[in-house]
PDB file of N, CA and C in Angstrom:
ATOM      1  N   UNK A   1     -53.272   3.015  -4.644  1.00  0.00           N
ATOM      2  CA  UNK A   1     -54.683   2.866  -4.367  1.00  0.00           C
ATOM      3  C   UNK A   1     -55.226   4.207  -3.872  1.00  0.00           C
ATOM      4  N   UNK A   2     -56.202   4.696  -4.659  1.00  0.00           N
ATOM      5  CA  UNK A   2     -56.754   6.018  -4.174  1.00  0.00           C
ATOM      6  C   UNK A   2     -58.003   5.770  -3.020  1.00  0.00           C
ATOM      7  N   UNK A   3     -58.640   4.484  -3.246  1.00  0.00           N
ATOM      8  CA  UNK A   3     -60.075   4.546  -2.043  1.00  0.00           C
ATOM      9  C   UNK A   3     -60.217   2.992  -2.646  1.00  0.00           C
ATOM     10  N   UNK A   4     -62.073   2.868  -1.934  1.00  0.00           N
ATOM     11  CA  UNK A   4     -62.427   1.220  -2.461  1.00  0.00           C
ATOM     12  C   UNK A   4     -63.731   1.482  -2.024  1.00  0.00           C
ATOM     13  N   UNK A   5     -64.522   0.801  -3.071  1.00  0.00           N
ATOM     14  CA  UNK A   5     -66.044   0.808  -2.558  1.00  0.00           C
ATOM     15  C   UNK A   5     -66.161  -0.947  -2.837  1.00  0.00           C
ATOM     16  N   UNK A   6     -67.699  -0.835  -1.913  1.00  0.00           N
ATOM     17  CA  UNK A   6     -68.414  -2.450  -2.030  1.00  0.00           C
ATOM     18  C   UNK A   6     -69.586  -2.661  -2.004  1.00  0.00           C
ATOM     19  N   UNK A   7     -69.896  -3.364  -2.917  1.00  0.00           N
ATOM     20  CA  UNK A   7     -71.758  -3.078  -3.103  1.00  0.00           C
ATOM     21  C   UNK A   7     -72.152  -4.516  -2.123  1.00  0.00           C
ATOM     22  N   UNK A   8     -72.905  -4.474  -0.830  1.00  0.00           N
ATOM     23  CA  UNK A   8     -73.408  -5.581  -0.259  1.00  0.00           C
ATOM     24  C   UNK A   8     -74.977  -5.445  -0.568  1.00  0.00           C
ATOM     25  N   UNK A   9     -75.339  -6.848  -1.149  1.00  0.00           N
ATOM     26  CA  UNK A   9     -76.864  -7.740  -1.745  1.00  0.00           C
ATOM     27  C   UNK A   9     -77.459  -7.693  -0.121  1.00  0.00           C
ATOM     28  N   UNK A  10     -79.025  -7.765  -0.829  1.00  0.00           N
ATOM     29  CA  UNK A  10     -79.720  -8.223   0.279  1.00  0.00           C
ATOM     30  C   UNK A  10     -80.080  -7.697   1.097  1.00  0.00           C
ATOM     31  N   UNK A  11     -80.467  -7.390   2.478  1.00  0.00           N
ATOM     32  CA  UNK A  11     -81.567  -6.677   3.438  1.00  0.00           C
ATOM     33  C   UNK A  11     -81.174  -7.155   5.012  1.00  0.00           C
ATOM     34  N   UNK A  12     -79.952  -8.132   4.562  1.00  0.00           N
ATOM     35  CA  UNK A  12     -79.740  -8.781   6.549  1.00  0.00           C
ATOM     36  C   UNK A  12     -79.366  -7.972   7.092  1.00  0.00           C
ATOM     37  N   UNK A  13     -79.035  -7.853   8.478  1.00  0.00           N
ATOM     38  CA  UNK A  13     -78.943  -6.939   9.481  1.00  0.00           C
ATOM     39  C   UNK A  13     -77.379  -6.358   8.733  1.00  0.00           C
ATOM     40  N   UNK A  14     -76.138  -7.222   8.346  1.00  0.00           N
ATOM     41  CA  UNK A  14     -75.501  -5.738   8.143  1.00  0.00           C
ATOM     42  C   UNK A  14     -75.645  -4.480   7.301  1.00  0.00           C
ATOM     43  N   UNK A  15     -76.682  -5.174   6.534  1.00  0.00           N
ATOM     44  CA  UNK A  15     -76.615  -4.225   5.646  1.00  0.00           C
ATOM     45  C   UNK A  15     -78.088  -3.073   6.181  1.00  0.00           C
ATOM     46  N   UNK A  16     -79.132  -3.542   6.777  1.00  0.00           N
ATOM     47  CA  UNK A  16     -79.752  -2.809   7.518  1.00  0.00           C
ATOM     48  C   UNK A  16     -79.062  -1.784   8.754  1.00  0.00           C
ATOM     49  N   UNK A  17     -77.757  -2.220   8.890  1.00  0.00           N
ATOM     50  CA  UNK A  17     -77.011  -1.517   9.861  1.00  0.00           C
ATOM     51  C   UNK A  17     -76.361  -0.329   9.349  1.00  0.00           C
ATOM     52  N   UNK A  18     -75.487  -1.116   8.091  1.00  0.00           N
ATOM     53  CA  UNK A  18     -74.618   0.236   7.469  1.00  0.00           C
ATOM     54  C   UNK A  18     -74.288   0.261   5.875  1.00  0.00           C
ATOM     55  N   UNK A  19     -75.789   0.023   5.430  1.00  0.00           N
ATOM     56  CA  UNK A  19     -76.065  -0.176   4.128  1.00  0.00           C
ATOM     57  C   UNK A  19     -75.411  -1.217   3.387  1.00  0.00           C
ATOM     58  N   UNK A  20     -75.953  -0.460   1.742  1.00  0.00           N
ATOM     59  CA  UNK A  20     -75.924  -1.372   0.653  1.00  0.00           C
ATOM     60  C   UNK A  20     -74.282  -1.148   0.016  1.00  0.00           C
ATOM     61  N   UNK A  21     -74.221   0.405   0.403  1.00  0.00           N
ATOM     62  CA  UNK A  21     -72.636   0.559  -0.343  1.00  0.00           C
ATOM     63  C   UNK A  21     -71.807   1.111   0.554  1.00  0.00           C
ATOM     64  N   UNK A  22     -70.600   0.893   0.672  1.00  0.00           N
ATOM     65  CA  UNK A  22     -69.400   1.335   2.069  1.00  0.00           C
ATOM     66  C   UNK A  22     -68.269   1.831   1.103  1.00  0.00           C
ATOM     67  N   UNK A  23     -67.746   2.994   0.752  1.00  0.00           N
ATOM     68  CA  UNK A  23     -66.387   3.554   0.426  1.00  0.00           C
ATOM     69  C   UNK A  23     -65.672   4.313   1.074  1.00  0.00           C
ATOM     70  N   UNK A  24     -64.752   4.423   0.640  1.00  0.00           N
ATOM     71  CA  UNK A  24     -63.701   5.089   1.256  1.00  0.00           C
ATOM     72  C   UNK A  24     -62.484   5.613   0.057  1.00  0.00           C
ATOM     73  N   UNK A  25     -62.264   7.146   0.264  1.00  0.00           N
ATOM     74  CA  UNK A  25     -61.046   7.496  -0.559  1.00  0.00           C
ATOM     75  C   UNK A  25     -59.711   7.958   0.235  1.00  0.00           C
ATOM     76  N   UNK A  26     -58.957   7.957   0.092  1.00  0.00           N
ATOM     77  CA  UNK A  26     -57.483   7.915   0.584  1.00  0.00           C
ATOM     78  C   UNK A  26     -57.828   9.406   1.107  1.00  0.00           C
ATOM     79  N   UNK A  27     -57.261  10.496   1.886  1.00  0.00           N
ATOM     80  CA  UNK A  27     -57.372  11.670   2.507  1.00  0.00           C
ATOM     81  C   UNK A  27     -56.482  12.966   1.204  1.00  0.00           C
ATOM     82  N   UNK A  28     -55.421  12.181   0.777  1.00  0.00           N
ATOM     83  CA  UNK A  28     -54.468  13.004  -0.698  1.00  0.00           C
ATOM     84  C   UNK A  28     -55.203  12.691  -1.467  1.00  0.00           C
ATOM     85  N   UNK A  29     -56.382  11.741  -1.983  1.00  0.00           N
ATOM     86  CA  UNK A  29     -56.958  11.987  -2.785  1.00  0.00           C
ATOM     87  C   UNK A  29     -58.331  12.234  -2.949  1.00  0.00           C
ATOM     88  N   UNK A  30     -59.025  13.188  -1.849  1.00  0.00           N
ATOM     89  CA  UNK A  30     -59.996  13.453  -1.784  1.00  0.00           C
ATOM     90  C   UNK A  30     -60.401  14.805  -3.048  1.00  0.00           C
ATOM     91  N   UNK A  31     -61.412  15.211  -2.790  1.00  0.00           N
ATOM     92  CA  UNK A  31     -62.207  15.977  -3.487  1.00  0.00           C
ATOM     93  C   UNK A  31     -61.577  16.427  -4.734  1.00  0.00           C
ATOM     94  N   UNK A  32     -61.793  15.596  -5.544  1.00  0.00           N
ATOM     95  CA  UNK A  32     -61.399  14.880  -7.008  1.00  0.00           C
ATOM     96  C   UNK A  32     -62.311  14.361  -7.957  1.00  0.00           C
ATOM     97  N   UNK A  33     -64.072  14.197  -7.441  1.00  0.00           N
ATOM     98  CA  UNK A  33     -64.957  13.523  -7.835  1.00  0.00           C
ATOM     99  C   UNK A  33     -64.837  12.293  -7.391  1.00  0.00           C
ATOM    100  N   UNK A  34     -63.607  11.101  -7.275  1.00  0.00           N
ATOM    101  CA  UNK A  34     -63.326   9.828  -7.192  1.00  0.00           C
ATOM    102  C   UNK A  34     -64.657   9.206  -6.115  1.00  0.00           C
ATOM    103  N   UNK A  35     -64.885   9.995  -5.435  1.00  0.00           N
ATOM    104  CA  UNK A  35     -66.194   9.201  -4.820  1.00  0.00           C
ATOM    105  C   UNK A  35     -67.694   8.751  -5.442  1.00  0.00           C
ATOM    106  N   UNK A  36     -67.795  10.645  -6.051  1.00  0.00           N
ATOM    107  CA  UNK A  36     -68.686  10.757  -7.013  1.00  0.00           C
ATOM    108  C   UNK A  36     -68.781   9.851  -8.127  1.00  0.00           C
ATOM    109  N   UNK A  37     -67.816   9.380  -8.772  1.00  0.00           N
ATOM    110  CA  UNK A  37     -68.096   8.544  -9.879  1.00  0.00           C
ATOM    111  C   UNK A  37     -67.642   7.307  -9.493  1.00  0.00           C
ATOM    112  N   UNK A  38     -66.747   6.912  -8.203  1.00  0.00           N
ATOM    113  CA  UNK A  38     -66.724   5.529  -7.882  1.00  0.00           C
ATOM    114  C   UNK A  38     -68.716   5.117  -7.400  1.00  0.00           C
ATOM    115  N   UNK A  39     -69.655   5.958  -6.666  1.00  0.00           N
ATOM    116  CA  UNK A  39     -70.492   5.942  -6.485  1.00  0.00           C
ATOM    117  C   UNK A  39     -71.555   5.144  -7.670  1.00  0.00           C
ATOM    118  N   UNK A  40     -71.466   6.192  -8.592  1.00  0.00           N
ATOM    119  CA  UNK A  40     -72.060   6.587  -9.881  1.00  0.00           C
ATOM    120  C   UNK A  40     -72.033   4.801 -10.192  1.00  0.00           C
ATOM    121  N   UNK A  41     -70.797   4.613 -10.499  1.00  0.00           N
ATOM    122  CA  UNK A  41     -70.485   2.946 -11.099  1.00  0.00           C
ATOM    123  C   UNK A  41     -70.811   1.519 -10.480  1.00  0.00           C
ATOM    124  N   UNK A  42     -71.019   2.059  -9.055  1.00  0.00           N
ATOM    125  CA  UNK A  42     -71.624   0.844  -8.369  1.00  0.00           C
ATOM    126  C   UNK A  42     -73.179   0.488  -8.020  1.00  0.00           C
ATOM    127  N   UNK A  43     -73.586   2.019  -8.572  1.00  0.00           N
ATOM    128  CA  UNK A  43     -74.992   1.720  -9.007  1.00  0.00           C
ATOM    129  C   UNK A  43     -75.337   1.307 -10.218  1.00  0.00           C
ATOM    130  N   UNK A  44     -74.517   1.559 -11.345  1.00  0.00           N
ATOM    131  CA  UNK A  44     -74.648   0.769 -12.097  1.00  0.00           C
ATOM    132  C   UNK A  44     -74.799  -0.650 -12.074  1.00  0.00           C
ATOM    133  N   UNK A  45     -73.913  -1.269 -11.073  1.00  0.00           N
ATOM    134  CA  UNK A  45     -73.709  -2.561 -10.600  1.00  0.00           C
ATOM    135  C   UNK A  45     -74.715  -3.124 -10.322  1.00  0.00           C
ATOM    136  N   UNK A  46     -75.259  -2.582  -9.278  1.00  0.00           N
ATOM    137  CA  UNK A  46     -77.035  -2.390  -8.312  1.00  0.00           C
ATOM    138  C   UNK A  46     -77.575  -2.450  -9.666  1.00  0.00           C
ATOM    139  N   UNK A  47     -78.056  -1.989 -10.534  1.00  0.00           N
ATOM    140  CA  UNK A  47     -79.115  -1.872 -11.532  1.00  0.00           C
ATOM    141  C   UNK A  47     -78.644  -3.209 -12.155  1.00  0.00           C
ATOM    142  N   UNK A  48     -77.411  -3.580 -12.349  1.00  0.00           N
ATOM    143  CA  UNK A  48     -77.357  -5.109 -13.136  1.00  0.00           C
ATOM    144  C   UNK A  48     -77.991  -5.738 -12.480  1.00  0.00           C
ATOM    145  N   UNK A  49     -77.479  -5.899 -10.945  1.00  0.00           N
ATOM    146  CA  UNK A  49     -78.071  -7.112 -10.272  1.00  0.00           C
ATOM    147  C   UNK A  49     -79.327  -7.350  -9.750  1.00  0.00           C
ATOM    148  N   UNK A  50     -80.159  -6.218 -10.055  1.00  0.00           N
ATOM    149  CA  UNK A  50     -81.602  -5.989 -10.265  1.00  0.00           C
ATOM    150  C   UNK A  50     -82.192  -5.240  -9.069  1.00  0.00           C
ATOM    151  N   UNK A  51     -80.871  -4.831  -8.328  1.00  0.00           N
ATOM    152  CA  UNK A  51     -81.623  -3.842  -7.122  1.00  0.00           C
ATOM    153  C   UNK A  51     -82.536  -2.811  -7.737  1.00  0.00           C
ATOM    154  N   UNK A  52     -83.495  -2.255  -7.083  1.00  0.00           N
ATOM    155  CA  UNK A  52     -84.015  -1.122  -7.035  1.00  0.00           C
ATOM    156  C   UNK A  52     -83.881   0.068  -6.625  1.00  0.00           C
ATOM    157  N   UNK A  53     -83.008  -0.301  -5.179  1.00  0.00           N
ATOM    158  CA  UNK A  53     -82.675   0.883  -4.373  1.00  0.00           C
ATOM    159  C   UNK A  53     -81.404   0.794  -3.386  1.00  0.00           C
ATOM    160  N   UNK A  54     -80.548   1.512  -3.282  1.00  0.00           N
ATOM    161  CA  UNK A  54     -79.706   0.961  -1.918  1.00  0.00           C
ATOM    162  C   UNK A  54     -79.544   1.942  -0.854  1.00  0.00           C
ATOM    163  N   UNK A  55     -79.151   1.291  -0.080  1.00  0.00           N
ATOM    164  CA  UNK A  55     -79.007   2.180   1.348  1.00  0.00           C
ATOM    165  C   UNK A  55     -77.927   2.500   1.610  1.00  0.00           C
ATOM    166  N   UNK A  56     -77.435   3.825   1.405  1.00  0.00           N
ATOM    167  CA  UNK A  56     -76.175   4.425   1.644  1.00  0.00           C
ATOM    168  C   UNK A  56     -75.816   5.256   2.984  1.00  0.00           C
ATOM    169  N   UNK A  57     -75.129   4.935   4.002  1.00  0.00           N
ATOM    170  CA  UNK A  57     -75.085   5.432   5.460  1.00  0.00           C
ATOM    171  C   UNK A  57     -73.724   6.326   5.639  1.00  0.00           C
ATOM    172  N   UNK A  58     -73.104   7.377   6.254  1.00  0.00           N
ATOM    173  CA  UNK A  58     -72.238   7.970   6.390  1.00  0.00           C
ATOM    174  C   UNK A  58     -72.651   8.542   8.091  1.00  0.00           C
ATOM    175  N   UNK A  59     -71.464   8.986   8.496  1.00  0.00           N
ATOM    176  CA  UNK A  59     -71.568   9.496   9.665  1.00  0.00           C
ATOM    177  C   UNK A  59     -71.955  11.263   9.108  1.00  0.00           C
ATOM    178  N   UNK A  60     -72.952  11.522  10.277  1.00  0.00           N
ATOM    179  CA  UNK A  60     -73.874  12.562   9.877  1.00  0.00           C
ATOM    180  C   UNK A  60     -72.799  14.090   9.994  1.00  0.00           C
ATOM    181  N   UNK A  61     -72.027  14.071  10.259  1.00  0.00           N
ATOM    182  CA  UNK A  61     -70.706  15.206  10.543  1.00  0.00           C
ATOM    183  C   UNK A  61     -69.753  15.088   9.038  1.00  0.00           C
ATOM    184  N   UNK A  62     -69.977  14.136   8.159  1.00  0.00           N
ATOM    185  CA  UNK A  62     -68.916  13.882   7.265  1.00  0.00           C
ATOM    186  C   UNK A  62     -69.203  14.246   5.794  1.00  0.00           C
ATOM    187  N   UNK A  63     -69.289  15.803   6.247  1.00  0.00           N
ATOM    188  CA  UNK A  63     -70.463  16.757   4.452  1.00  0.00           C
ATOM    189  C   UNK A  63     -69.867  15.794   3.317  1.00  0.00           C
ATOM    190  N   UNK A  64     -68.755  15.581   3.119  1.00  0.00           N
ATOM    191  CA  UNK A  64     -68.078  15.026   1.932  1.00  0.00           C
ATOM    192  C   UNK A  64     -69.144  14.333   1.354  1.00  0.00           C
ATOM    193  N   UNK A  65     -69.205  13.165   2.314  1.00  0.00           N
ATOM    194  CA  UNK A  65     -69.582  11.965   2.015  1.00  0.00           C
ATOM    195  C   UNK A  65     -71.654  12.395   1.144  1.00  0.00           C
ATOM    196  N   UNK A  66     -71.839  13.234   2.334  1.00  0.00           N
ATOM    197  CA  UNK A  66     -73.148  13.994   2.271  1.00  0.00           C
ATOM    198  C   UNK A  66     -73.250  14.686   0.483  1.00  0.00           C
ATOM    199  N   UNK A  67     -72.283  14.909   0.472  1.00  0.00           N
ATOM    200  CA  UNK A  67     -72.673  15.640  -0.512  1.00  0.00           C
ATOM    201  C   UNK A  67     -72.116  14.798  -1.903  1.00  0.00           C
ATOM    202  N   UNK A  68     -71.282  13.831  -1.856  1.00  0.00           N
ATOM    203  CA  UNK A  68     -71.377  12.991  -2.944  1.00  0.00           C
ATOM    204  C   UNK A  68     -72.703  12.302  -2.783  1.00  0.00           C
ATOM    205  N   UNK A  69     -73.185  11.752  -1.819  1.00  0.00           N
ATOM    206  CA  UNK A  69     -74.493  10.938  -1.840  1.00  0.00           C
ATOM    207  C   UNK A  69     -75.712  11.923  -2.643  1.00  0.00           C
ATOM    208  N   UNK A  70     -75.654  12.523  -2.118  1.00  0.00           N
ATOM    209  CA  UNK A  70     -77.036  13.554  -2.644  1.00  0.00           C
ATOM    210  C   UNK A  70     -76.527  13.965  -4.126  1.00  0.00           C
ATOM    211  N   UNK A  71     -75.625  14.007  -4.685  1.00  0.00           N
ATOM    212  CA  UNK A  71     -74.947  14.492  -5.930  1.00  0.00           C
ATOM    213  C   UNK A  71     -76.086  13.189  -6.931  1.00  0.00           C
ATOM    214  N   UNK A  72     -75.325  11.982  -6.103  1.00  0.00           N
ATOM    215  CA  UNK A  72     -75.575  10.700  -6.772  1.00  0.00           C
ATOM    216  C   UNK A  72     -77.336  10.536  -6.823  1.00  0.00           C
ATOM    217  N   UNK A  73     -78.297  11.284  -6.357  1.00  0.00           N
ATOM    218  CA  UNK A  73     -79.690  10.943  -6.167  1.00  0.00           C
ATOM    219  C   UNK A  73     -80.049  10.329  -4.407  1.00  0.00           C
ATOM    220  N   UNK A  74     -78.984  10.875  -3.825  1.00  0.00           N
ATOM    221  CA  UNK A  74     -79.547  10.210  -2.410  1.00  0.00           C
ATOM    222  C   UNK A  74     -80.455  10.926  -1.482  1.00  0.00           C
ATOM    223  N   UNK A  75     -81.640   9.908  -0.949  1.00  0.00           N
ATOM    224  CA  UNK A  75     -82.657  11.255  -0.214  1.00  0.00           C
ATOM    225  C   UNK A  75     -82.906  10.577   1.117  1.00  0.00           C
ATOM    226  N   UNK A  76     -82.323  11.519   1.969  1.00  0.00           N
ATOM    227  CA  UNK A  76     -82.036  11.316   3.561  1.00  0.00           C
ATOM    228  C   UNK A  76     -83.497  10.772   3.772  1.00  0.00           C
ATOM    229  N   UNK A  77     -83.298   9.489   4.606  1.00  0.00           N
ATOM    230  CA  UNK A  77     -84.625   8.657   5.204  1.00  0.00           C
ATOM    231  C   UNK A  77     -84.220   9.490   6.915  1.00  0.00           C
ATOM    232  N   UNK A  78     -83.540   9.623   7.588  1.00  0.00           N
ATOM    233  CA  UNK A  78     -83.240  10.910   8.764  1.00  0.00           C
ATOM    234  C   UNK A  78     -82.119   9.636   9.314  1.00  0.00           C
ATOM    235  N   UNK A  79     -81.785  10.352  10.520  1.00  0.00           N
ATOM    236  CA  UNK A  79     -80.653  10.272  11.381  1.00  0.00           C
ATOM    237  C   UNK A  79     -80.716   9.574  12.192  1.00  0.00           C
ATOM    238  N   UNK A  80     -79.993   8.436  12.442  1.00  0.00           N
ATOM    239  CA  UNK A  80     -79.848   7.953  13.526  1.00  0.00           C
ATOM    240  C   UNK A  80     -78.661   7.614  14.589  1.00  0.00           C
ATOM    241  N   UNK A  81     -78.663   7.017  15.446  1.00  0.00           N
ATOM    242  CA  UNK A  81     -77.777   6.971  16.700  1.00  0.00           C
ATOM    243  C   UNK A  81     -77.168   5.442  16.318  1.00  0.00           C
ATOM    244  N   UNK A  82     -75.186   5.214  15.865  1.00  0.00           N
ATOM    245  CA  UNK A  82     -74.884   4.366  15.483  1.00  0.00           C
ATOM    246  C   UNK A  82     -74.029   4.298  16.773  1.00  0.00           C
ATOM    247  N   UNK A  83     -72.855   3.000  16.579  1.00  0.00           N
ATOM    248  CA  UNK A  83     -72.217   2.339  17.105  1.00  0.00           C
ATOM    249  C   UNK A  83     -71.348   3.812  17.146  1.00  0.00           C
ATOM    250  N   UNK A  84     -70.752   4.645  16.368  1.00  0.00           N
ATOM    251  CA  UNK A  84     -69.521   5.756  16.125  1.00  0.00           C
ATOM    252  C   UNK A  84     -70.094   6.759  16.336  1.00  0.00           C
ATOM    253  N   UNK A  85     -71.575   6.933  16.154  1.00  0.00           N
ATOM    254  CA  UNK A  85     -72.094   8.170  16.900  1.00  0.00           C
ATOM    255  C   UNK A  85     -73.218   8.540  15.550  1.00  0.00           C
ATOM    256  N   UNK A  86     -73.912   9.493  15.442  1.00  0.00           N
ATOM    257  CA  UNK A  86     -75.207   9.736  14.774  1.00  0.00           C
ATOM    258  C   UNK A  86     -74.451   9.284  13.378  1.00  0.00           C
ATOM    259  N   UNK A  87     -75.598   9.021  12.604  1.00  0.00           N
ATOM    260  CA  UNK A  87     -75.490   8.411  10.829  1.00  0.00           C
ATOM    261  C   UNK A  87     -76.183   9.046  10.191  1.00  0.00           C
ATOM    262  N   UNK A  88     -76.131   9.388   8.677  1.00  0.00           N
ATOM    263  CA  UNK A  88     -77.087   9.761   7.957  1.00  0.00           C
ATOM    264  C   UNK A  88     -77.375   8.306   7.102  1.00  0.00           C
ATOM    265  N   UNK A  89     -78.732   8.676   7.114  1.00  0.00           N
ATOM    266  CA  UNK A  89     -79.106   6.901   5.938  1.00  0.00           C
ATOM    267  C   UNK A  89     -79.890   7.656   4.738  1.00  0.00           C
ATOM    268  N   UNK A  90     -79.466   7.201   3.568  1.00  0.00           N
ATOM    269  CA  UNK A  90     -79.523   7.626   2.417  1.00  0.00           C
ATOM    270  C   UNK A  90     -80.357   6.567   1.391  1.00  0.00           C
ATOM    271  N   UNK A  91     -81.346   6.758   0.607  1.00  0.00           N
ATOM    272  CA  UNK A  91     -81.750   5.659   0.035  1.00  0.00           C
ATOM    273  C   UNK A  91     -81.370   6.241  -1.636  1.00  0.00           C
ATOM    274  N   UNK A  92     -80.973   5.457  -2.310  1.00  0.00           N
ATOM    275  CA  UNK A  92     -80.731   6.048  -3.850  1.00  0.00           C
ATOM    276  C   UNK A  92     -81.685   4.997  -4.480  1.00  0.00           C
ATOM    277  N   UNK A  93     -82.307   5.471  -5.350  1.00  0.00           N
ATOM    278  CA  UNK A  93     -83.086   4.913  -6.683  1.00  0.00           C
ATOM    279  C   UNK A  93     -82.144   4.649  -7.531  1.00  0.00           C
ATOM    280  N   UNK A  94     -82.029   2.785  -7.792  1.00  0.00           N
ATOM    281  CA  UNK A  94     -81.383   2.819  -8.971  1.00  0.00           C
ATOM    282  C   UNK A  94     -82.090   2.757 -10.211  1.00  0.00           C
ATOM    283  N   UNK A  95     -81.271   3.881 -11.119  1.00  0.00           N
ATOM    284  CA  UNK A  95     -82.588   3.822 -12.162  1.00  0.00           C
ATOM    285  C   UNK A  95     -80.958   4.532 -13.254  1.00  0.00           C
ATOM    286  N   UNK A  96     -81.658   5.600 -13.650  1.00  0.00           N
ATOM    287  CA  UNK A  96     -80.532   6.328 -14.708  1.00  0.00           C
ATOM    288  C   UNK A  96     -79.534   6.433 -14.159  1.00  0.00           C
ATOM    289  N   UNK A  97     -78.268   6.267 -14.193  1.00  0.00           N
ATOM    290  CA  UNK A  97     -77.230   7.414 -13.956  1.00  0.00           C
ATOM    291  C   UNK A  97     -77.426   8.969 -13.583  1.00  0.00           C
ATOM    292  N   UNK A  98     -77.071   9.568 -12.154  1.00  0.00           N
ATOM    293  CA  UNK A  98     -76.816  10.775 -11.643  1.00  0.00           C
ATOM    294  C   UNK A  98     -75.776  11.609 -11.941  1.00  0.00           C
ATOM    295  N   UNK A  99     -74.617  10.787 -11.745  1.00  0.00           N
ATOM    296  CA  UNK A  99     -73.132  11.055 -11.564  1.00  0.00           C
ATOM    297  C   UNK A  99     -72.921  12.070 -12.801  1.00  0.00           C
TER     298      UNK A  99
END
Protein backbone atom coordinates (compact mmCIF):
# COMPACT_ATOMS: atom_id res chain seq x y z
CA UNK A 1 0.00 0.00 0.00
CA UNK A 2 1.57 3.26 -1.08
CA UNK A 3 -1.19 5.96 0.60
CA UNK A 4 -5.28 6.17 0.58
CA UNK A 5 -7.56 8.91 -0.17
CA UNK A 6 -11.50 9.46 0.67
CA UNK A 7 -13.93 11.57 -0.89
CA UNK A 8 -16.58 12.63 2.09
CA UNK A 9 -20.40 13.96 0.52
CA UNK A 10 -22.10 16.71 1.95
CA UNK A 11 -21.42 19.97 4.13
CA UNK A 12 -21.87 18.45 7.99
CA UNK A 13 -19.57 19.61 10.44
CA UNK A 14 -16.88 16.93 9.60
CA UNK A 15 -16.48 17.78 6.62
CA UNK A 16 -16.75 21.62 7.34
CA UNK A 17 -13.95 20.73 9.80
CA UNK A 18 -11.47 18.84 7.59
CA UNK A 19 -12.96 18.77 4.25
CA UNK A 20 -14.29 16.99 1.32
CA UNK A 21 -11.03 14.89 0.58
CA UNK A 22 -8.38 13.38 3.33
CA UNK A 23 -5.10 11.44 1.85
CA UNK A 24 -2.29 10.24 2.80
CA UNK A 25 0.93 8.63 1.02
CA UNK A 26 3.31 6.27 2.75
CA UNK A 27 6.73 8.58 3.60
CA UNK A 28 9.04 5.82 0.85
CA UNK A 29 6.62 6.71 -1.38
CA UNK A 30 6.35 10.22 -1.46
CA UNK A 31 7.10 12.70 -4.19
CA UNK A 32 6.22 10.39 -7.05
CA UNK A 33 3.09 12.40 -8.23
CA UNK A 34 0.93 9.51 -6.32
CA UNK A 35 -0.85 12.31 -4.53
CA UNK A 36 -1.12 14.40 -7.53
CA UNK A 37 -2.99 11.95 -9.52
CA UNK A 38 -4.56 10.03 -6.56
CA UNK A 39 -6.06 13.76 -6.16
CA UNK A 40 -6.74 14.27 -9.86
CA UNK A 41 -9.09 10.86 -9.72
CA UNK A 42 -11.16 11.66 -6.84
CA UNK A 43 -12.28 14.63 -8.39
CA UNK A 44 -13.25 12.92 -10.98
CA UNK A 45 -15.37 11.03 -8.50
CA UNK A 46 -16.74 14.57 -7.09
CA UNK A 47 -17.78 15.50 -10.70
CA UNK A 48 -19.74 12.00 -10.99
CA UNK A 49 -21.48 12.54 -7.93
CA UNK A 50 -22.41 15.98 -8.96
CA UNK A 51 -20.27 18.01 -6.57
CA UNK A 52 -19.24 21.30 -7.71
CA UNK A 53 -16.55 22.00 -5.44
CA UNK A 54 -14.63 20.38 -2.52
CA UNK A 55 -12.87 21.43 0.39
CA UNK A 56 -9.44 20.27 0.68
CA UNK A 57 -7.59 21.07 4.25
CA UNK A 58 -3.84 20.24 5.06
CA UNK A 59 -1.83 21.46 7.89
CA UNK A 60 -0.46 24.87 6.80
CA UNK A 61 3.52 23.75 7.41
CA UNK A 62 2.99 20.61 5.05
CA UNK A 63 4.26 22.36 1.32
CA UNK A 64 3.80 18.78 -0.09
CA UNK A 65 0.43 18.58 0.47
CA UNK A 66 0.27 22.55 -0.58
CA UNK A 67 1.59 22.06 -3.53
CA UNK A 68 -0.22 18.96 -4.85
CA UNK A 69 -3.47 20.89 -3.94
CA UNK A 70 -2.72 23.97 -5.92
CA UNK A 71 -1.19 21.66 -8.82
CA UNK A 72 -4.80 20.10 -8.75
CA UNK A 73 -6.72 23.78 -9.12
CA UNK A 74 -6.84 24.51 -5.36
CA UNK A 75 -7.36 28.25 -4.23
CA UNK A 76 -6.56 28.97 -0.56
CA UNK A 77 -9.98 30.34 1.14
CA UNK A 78 -6.95 31.41 4.19
CA UNK A 79 -5.82 29.82 7.37
CA UNK A 80 -7.09 28.73 10.17
CA UNK A 81 -6.46 27.57 13.86
CA UNK A 82 -7.24 23.57 14.00
CA UNK A 83 -7.34 20.94 16.63
CA UNK A 84 -3.15 20.04 15.39
CA UNK A 85 -2.41 23.55 14.94
CA UNK A 86 -2.99 26.17 11.87
CA UNK A 87 -4.70 24.52 8.44
CA UNK A 88 -4.73 25.56 5.04
CA UNK A 89 -8.44 25.22 3.46
CA UNK A 90 -8.45 24.79 -0.13
CA UNK A 91 -11.55 24.92 -2.34
CA UNK A 92 -11.12 23.04 -5.88
CA UNK A 93 -13.64 23.53 -8.75
CA UNK A 94 -14.76 20.41 -10.00
CA UNK A 95 -14.91 20.86 -13.52
CA UNK A 96 -12.00 19.56 -16.14
CA UNK A 97 -9.25 17.61 -15.01
CA UNK A 98 -5.95 19.61 -13.62
CA UNK A 99 -3.75 16.75 -12.84
Amino acid sequence: MLGGIALRHGDGEIVRKVGNVGYGIRPSARRRGLATWALGEILSEAREFGMERVLVVCAAENLGSVRTIERCGGVLEGIRDAELGPARRYWITVGESRA
